[in-house]
C-alpha atoms as a PDB file:
ATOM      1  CA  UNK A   1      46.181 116.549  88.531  1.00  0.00           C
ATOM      2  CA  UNK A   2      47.284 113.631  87.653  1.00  0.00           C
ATOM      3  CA  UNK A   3      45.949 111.620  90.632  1.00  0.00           C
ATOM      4  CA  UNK A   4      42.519 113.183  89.670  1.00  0.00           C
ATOM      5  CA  UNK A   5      42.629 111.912  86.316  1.00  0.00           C
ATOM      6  CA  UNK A   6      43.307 108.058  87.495  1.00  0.00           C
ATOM      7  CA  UNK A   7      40.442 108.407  89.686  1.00  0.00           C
ATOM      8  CA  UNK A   8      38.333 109.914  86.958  1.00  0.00           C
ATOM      9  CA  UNK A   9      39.158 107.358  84.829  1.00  0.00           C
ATOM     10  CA  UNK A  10      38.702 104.052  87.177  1.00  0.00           C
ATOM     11  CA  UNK A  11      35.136 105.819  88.094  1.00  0.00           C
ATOM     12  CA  UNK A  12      34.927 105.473  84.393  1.00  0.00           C
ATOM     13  CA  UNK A  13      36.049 101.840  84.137  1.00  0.00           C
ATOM     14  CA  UNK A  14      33.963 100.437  86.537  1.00  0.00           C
ATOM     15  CA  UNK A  15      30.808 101.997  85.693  1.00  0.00           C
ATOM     16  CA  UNK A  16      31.459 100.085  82.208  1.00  0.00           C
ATOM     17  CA  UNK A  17      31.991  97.310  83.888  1.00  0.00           C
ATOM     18  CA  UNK A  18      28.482  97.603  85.851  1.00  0.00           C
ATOM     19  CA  UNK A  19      26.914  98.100  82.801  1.00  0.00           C
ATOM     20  CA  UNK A  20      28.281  95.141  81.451  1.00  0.00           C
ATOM     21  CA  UNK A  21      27.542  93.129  84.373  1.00  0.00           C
ATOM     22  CA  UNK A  22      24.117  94.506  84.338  1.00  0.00           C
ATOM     23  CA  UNK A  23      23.449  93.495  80.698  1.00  0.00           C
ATOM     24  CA  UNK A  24      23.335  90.004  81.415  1.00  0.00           C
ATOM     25  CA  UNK A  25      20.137  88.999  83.417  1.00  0.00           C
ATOM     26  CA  UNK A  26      19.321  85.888  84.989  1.00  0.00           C
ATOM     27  CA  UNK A  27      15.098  85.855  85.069  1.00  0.00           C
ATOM     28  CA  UNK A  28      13.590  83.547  88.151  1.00  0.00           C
ATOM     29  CA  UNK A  29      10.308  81.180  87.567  1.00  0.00           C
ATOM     30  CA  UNK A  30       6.770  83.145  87.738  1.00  0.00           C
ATOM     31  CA  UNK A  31       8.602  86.279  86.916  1.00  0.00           C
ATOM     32  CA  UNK A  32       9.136  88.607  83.496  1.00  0.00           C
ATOM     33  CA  UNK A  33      11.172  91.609  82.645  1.00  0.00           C
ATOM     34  CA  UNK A  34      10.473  94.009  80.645  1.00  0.00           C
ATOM     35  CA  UNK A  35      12.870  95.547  78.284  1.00  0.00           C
ATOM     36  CA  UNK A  36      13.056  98.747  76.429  1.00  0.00           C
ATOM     37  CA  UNK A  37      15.639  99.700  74.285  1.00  0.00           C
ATOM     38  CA  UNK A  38      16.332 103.539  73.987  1.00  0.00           C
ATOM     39  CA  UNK A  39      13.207 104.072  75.551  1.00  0.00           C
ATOM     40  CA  UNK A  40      10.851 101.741  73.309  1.00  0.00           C
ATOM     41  CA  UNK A  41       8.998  98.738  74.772  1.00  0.00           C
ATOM     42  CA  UNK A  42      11.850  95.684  72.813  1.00  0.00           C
ATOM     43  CA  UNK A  43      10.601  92.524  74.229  1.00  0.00           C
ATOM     44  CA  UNK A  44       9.539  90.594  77.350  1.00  0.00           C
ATOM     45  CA  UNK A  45      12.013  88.643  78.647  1.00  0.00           C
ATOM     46  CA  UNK A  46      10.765  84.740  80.347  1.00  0.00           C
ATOM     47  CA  UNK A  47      12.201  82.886  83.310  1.00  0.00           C
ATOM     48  CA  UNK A  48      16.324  81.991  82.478  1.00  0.00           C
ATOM     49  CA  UNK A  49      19.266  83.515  81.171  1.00  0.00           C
ATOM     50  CA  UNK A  50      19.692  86.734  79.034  1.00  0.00           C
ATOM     51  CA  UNK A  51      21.988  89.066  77.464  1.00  0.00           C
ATOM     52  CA  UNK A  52      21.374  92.406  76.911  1.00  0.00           C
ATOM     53  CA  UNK A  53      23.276  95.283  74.766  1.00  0.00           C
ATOM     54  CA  UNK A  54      25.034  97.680  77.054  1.00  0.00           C
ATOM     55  CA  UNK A  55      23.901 100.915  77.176  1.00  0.00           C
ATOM     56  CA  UNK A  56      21.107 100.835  74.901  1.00  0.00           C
ATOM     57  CA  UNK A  57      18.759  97.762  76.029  1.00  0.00           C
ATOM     58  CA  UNK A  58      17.349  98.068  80.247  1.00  0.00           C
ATOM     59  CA  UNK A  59      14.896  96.103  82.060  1.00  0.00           C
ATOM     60  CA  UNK A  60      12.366  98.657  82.796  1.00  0.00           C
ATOM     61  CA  UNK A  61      10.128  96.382  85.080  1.00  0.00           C
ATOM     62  CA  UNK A  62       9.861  93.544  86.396  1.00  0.00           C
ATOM     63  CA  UNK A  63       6.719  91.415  86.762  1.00  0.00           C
ATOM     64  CA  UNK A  64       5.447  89.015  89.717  1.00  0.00           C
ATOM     65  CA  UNK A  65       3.096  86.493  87.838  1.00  0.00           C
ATOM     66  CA  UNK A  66       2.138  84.856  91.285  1.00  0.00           C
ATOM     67  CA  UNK A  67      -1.427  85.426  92.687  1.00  0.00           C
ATOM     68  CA  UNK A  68      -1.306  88.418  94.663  1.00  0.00           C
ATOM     69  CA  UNK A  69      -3.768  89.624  97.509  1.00  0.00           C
ATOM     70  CA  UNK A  70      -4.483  93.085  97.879  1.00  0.00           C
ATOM     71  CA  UNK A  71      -6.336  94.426 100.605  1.00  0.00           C
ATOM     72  CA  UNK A  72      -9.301  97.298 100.117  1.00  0.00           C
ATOM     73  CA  UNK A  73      -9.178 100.020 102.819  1.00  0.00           C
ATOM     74  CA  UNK A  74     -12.706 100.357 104.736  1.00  0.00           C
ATOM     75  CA  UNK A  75     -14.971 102.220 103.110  1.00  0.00           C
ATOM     76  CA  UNK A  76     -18.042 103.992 104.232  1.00  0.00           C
ATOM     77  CA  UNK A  77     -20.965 102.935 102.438  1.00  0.00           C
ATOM     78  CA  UNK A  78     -25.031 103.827 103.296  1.00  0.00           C
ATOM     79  CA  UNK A  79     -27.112 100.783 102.854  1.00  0.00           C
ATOM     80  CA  UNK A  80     -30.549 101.184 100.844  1.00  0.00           C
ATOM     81  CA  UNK A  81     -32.341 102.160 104.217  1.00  0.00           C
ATOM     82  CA  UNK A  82     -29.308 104.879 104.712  1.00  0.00           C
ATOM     83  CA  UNK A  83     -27.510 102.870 107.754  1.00  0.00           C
ATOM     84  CA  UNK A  84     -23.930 103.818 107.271  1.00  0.00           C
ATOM     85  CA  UNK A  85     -21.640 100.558 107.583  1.00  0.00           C
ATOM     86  CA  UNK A  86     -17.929 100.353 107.193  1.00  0.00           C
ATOM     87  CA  UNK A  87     -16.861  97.753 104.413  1.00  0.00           C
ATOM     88  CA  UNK A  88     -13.625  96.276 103.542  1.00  0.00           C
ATOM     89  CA  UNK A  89     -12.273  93.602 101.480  1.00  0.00           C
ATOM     90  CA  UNK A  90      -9.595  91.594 100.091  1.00  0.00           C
ATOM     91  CA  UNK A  91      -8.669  91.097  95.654  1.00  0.00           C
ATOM     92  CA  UNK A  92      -7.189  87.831  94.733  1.00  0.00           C
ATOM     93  CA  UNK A  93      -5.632  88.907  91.161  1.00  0.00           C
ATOM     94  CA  UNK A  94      -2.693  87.506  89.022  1.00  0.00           C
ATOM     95  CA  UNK A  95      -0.720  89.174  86.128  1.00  0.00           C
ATOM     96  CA  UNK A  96      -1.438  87.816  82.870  1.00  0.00           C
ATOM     97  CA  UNK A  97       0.139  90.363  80.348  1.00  0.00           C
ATOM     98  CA  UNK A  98       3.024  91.774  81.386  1.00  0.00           C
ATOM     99  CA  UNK A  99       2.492  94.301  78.809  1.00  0.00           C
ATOM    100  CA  UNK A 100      -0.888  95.398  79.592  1.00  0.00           C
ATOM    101  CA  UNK A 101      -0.085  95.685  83.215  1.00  0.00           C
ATOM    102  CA  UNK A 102       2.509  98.014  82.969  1.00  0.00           C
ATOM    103  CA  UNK A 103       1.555  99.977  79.487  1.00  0.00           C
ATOM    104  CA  UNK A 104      -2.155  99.475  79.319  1.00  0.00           C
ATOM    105  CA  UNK A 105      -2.739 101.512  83.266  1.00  0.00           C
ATOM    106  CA  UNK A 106      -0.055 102.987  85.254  1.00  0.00           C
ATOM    107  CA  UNK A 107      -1.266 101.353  88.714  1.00  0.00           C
ATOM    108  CA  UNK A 108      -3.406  98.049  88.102  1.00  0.00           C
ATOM    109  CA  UNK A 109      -2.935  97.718  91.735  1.00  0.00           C
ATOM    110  CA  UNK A 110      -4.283 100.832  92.402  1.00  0.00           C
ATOM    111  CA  UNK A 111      -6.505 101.031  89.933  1.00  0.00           C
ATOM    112  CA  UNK A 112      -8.244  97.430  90.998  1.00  0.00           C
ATOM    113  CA  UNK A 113      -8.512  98.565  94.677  1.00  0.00           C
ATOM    114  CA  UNK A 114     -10.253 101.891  93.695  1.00  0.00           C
ATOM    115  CA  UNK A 115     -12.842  99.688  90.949  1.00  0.00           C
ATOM    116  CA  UNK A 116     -13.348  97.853  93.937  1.00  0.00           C
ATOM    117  CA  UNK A 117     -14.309 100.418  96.506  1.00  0.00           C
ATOM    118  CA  UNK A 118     -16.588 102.047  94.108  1.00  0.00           C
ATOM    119  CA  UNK A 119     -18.385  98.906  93.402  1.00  0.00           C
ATOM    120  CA  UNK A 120     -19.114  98.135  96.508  1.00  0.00           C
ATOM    121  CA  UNK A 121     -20.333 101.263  97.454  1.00  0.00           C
ATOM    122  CA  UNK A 122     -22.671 101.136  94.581  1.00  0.00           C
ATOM    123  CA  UNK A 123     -23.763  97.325  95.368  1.00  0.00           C
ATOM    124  CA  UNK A 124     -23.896  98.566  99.258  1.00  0.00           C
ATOM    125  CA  UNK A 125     -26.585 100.780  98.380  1.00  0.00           C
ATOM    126  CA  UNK A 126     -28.657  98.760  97.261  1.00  0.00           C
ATOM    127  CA  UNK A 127     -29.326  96.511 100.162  1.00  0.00           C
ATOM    128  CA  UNK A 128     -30.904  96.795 103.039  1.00  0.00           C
ATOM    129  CA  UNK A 129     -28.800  96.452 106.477  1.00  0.00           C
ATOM    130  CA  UNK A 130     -30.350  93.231 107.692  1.00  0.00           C
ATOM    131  CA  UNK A 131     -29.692  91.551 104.318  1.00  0.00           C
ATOM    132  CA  UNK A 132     -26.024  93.025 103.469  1.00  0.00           C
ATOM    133  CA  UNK A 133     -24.706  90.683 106.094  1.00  0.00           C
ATOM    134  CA  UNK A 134     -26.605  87.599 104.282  1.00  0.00           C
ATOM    135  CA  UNK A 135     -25.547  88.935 100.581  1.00  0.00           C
ATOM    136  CA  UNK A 136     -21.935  88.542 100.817  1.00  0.00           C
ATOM    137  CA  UNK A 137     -21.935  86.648  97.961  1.00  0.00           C
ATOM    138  CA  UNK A 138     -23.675  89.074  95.893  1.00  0.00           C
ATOM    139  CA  UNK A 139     -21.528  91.461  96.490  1.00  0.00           C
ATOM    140  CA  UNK A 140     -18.463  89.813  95.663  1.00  0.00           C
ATOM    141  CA  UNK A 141     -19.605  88.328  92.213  1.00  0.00           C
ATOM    142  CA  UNK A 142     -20.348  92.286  91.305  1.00  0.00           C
ATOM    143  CA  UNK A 143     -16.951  93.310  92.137  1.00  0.00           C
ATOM    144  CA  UNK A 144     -15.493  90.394  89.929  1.00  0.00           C
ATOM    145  CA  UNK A 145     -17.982  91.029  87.332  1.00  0.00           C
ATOM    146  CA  UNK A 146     -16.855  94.783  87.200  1.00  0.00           C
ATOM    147  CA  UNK A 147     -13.177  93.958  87.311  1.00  0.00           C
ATOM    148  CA  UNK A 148     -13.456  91.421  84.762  1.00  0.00           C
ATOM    149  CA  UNK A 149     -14.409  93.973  82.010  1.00  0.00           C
ATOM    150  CA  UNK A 150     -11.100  95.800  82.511  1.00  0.00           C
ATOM    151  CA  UNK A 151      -9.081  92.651  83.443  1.00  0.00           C
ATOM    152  CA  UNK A 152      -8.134  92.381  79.626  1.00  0.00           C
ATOM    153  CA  UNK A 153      -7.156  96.266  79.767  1.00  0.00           C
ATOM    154  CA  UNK A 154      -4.829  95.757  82.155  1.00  0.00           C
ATOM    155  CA  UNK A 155      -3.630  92.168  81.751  1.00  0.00           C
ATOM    156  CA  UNK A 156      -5.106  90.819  84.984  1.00  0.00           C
ATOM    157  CA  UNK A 157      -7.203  87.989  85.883  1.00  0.00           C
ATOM    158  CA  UNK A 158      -9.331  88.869  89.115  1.00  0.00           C
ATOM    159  CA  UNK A 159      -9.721  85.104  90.856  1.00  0.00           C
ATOM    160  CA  UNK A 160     -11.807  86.392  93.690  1.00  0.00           C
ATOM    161  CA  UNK A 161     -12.850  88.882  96.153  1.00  0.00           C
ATOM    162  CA  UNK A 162     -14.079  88.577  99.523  1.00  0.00           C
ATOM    163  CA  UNK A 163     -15.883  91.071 101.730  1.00  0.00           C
ATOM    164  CA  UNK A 164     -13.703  90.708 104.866  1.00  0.00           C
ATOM    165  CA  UNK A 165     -15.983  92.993 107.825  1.00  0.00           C
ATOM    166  CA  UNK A 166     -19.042  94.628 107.410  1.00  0.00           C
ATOM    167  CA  UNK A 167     -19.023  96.964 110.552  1.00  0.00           C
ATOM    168  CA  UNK A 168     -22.168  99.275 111.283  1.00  0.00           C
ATOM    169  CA  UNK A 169     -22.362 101.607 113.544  1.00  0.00           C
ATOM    170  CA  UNK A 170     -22.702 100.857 117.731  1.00  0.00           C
ATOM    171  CA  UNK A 171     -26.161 102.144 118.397  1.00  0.00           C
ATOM    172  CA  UNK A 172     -27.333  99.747 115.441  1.00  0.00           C
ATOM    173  CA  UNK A 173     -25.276  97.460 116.527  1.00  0.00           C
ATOM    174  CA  UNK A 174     -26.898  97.527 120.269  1.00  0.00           C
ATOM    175  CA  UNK A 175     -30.062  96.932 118.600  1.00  0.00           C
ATOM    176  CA  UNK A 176     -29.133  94.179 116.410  1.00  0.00           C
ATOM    177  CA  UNK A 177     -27.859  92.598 119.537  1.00  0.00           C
ATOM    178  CA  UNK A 178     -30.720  93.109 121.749  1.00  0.00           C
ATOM    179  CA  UNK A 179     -32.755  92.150 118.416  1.00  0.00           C
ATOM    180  CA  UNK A 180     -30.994  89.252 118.257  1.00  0.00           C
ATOM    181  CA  UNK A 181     -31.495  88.375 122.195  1.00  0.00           C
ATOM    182  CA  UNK A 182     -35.067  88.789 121.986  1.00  0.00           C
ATOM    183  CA  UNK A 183     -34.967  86.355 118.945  1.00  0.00           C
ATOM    184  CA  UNK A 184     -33.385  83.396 120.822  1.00  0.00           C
ATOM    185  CA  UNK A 185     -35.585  84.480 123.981  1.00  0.00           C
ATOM    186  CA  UNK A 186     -38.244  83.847 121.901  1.00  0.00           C
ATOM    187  CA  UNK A 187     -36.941  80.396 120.150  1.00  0.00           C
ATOM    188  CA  UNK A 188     -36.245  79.242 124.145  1.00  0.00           C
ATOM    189  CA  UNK A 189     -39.965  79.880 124.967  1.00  0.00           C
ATOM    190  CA  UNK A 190     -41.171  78.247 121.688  1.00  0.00           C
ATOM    191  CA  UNK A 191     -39.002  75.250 122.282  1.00  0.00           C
ATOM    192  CA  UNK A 192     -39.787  75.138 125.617  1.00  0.00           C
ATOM    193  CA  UNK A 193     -43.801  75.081 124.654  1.00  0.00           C
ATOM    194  CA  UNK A 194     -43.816  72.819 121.972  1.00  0.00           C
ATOM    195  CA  UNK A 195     -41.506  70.690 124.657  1.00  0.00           C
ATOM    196  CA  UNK A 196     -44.566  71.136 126.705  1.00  0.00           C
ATOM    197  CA  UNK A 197     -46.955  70.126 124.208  1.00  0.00           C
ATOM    198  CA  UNK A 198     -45.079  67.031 123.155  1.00  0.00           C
ATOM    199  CA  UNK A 199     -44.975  65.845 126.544  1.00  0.00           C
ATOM    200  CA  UNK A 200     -48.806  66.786 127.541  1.00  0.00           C
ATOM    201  CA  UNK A 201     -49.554  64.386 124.364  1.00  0.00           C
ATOM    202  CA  UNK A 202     -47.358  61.990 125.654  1.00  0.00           C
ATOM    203  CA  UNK A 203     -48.809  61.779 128.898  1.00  0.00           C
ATOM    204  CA  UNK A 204     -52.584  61.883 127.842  1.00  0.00           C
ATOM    205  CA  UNK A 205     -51.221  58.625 125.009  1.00  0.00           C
ATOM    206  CA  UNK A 206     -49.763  56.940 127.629  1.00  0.00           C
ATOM    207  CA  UNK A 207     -53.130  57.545 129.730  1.00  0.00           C
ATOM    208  CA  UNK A 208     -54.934  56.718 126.475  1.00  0.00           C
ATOM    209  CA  UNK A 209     -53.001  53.079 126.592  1.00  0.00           C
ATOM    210  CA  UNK A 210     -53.174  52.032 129.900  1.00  0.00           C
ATOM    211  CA  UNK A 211     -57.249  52.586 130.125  1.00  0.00           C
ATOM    212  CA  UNK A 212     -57.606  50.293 126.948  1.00  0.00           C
ATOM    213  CA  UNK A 213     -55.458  47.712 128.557  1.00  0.00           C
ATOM    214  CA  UNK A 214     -57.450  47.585 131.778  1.00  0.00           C
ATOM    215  CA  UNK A 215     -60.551  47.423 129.899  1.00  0.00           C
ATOM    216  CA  UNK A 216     -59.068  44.950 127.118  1.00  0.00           C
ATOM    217  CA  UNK A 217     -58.012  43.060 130.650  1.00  0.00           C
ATOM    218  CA  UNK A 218     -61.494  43.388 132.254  1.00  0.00           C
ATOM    219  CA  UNK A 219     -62.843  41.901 129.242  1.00  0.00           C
ATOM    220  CA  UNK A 220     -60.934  39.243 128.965  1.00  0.00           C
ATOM    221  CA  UNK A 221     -61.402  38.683 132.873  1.00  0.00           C
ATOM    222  CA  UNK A 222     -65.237  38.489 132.431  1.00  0.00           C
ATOM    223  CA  UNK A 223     -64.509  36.216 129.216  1.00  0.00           C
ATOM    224  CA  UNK A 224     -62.348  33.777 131.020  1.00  0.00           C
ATOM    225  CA  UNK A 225     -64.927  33.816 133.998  1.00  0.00           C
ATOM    226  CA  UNK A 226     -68.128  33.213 131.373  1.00  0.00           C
ATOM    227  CA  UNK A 227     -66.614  30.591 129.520  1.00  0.00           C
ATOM    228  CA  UNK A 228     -65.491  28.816 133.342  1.00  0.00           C
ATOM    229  CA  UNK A 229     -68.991  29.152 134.183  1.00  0.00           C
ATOM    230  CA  UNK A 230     -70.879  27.849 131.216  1.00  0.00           C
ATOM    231  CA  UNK A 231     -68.187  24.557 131.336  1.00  0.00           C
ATOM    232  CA  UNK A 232     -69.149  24.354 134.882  1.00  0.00           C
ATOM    233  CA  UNK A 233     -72.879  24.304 134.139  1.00  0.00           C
ATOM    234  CA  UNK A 234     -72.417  22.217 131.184  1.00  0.00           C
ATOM    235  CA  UNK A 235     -70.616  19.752 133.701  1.00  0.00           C
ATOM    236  CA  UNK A 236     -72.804  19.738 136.235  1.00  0.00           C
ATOM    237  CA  UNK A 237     -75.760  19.779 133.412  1.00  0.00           C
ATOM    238  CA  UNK A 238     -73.683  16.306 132.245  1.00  0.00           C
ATOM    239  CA  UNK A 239     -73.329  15.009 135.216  1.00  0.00           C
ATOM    240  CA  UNK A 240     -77.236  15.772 136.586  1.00  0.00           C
ATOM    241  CA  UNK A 241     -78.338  14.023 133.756  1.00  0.00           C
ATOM    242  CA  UNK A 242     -75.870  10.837 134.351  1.00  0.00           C
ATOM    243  CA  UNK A 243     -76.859  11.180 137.741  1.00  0.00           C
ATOM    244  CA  UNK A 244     -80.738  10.876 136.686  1.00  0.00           C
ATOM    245  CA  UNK A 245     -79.982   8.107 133.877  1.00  0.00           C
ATOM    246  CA  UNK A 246     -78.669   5.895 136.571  1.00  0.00           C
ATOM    247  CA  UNK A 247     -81.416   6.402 139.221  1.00  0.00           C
ATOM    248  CA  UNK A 248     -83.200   5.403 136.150  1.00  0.00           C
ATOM    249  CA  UNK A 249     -81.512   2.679 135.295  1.00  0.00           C
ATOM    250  CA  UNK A 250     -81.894   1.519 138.965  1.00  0.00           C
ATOM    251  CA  UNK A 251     -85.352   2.271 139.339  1.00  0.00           C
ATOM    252  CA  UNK A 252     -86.035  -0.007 136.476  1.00  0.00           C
ATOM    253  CA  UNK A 253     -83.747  -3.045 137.809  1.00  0.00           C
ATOM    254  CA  UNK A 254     -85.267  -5.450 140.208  1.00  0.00           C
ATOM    255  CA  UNK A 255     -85.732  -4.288 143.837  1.00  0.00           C
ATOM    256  CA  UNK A 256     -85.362  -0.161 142.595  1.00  0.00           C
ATOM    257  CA  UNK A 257     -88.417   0.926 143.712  1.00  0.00           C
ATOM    258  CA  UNK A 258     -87.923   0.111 147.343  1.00  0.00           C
ATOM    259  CA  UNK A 259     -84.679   1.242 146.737  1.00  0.00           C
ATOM    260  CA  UNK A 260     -85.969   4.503 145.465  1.00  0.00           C
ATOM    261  CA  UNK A 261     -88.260   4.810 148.466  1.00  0.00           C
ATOM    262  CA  UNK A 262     -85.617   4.220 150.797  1.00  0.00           C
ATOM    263  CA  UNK A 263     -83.331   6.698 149.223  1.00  0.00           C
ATOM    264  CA  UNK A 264     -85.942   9.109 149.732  1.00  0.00           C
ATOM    265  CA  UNK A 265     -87.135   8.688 152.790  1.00  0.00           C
ATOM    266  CA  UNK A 266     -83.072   9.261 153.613  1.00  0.00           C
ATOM    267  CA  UNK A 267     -82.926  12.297 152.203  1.00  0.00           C
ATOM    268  CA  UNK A 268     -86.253  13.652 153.721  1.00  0.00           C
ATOM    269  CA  UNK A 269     -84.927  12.425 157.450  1.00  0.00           C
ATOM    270  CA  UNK A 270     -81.615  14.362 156.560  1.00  0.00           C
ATOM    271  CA  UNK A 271     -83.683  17.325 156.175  1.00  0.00           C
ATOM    272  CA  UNK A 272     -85.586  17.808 159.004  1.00  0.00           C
ATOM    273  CA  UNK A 273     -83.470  19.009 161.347  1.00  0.00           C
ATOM    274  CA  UNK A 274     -82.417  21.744 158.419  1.00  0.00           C
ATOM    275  CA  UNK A 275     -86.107  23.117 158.405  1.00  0.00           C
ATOM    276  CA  UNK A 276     -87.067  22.882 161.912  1.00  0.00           C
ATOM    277  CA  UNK A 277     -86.870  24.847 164.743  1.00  0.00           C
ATOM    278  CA  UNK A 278     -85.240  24.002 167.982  1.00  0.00           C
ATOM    279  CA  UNK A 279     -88.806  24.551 169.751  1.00  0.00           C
ATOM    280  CA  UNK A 280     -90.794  22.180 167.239  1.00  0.00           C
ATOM    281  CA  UNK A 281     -91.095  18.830 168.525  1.00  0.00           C
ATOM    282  CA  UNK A 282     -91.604  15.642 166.319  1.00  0.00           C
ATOM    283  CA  UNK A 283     -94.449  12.988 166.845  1.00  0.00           C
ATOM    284  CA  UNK A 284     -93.573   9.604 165.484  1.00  0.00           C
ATOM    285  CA  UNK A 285     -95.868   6.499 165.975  1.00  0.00           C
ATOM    286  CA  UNK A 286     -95.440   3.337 168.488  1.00  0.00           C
ATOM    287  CA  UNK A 287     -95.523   0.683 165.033  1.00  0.00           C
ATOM    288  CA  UNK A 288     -92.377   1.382 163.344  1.00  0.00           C
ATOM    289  CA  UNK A 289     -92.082  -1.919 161.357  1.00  0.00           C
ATOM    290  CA  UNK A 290     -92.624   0.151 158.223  1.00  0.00           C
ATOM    291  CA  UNK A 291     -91.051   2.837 157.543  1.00  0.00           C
ATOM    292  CA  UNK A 292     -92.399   4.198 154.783  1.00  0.00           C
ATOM    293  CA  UNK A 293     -95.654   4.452 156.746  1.00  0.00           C
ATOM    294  CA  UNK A 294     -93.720   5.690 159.673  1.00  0.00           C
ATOM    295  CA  UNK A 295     -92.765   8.492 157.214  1.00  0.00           C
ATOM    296  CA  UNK A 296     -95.905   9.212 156.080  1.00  0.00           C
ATOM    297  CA  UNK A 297     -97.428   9.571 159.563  1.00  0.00           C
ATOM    298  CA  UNK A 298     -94.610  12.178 160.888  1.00  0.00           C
ATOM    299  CA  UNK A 299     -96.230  15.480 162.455  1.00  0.00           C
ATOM    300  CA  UNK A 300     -94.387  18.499 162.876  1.00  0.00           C
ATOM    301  CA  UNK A 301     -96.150  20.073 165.881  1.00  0.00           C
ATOM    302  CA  UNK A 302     -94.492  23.963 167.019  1.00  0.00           C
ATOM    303  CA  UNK A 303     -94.170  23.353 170.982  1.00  0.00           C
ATOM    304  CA  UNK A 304     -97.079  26.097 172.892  1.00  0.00           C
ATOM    305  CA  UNK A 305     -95.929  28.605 175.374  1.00  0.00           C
ATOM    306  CA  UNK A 306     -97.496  28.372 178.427  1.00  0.00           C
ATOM    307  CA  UNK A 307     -99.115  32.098 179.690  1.00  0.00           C
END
């Protein structure tokens, strides 16, 4: 008996002593305790050290003020053209009142991740399939917008959602694939036309160039040769006309007329053999003392072919 009672009484004894020990709380950083004293909400106790009254004050909860991030199951939502698609998500939210959050709701987690799911569904519905993918960001501002009228409630601050997978199902999928197949099929062949086109206009430019530069080139050919031409007639017009003012000049001087005469008769011995024929024969007379009169009495007689 009395073995029992010793025992009895160090059980006693050292659940004081917890009780003591557990009266004195040291809080970390970003966290808060909550105390209640005989069941009452008594105050909120901040990062450091505290003592508390044995038996009468407890720390009920304790608060995480870091940012938390709480995933939303998949849910199955019909899109306004009633394609069922599998949505999830993911809540970025942070503890602002400690109070609120555990007084004002008994779950906020809970009761953020099933505002959330409900939301969606709701925003879901009303888009069509092709443009939920593209309105991510619509649906996540509703969510935060929805959250953010109860985030006072429940002394939260939502920071941010994000739609993680929108999944439909596998025969739409197939068809969004081959959909999407046909669409780059049909950017290839538009590419590859306008590609085409680009390099038809190319061509014909190029074409378009080098027949203006031949013709720019035969111009200027036919140019160079006019202009070589009219300096050679000028030239030879210059030097005709020199030519002639000299014989005049000569003519006029002393002894130019026989000169003249002599000149001529040159010229018109020089072409005689040009104009006749091998068969003409030339008469010339027996006095050739003069031969200006020698000239004068030339007879070009065509030789006759005997029967």
């Amino acid at each position: 008996m009395t073995t029992f009672s010793n025992l009895f009484w160090i059980i006693i004894l050292v659940w004081f002593l917890y009780k003591f020990i557990r009266a004195i709380r040291i809080v970390p950083h970003r966290q808060e305790y909550l105390v209640e004293r005989l069941g009452k909400y008594r105050k909120t106790l901040g990062p450091g050290f505290h003592a508390l009254i044995p038996f009468i004050d407890r720390v009920a909860y304790i608060i995480d003020l870091r940012e938390r991030a709480i995933e939303v199951s998949p849910q199955r939502c019909f899109t306004k053209d009633n394609v069922k698609v599998e949505v999830d998500g993911i809540i970025y939210l942070q503890v602002m009142n400690s109070y609120n959050a555990v007084y004002g709701i008994t779950d906020y987690e809970r009761g953020s991740k099933e505002l959330a799911q409900t939301t969606m569904r709701s925003v879901i519905g009303t888009l069509d399939l092709d443009t939920t993918f593209e309105e991510r960001a619509v649906v996540n501002n509703k969510i935060i917008e929805t959250l953010d009228e109860v985030a006072e409630t429940w002394g939260i601050n939502v920071l941010r959602y994000e739609v993680k997978n929108i999944i439909p199902p596998k025969t739409v999928e197939n068809a969004m694939e081959r959909q999407l197949k046909a669409e780059r099929e049909r950017r290839v062949m538009i590419a590859s036309a306008e590609g085409d086109k680009q390099s038809r206009i190319n061509r014909s430019l190029g074409f378009k160039a080098e027949v203006i530069n031949e013709s720019e080139g035969e111009m200027q050919r036919r140019i160079n040769e006019s202009e070589g031409k009219a300096k050679e007639v000028e030239s030879i017009t210059h030097a005709t006309a020199a030519a002639i003012e000299n014989m005049a000049a000569a003519f006029s001087a002393p002894g130019g007329e026989d000169a003249m005469k002599l000149w001529l008769s040159e010229q018109y011995l020089d072409m005689l053999p040009k104009v006749a024929r091998k068969e003409t024969n030339v008469l010339l007379p027996a006095d050739m003392n003069n031969i200006f009169d020698v000239l004068k009495s030339i007879r070009i007689t065509p030789d006759i072919k005997k029967n």
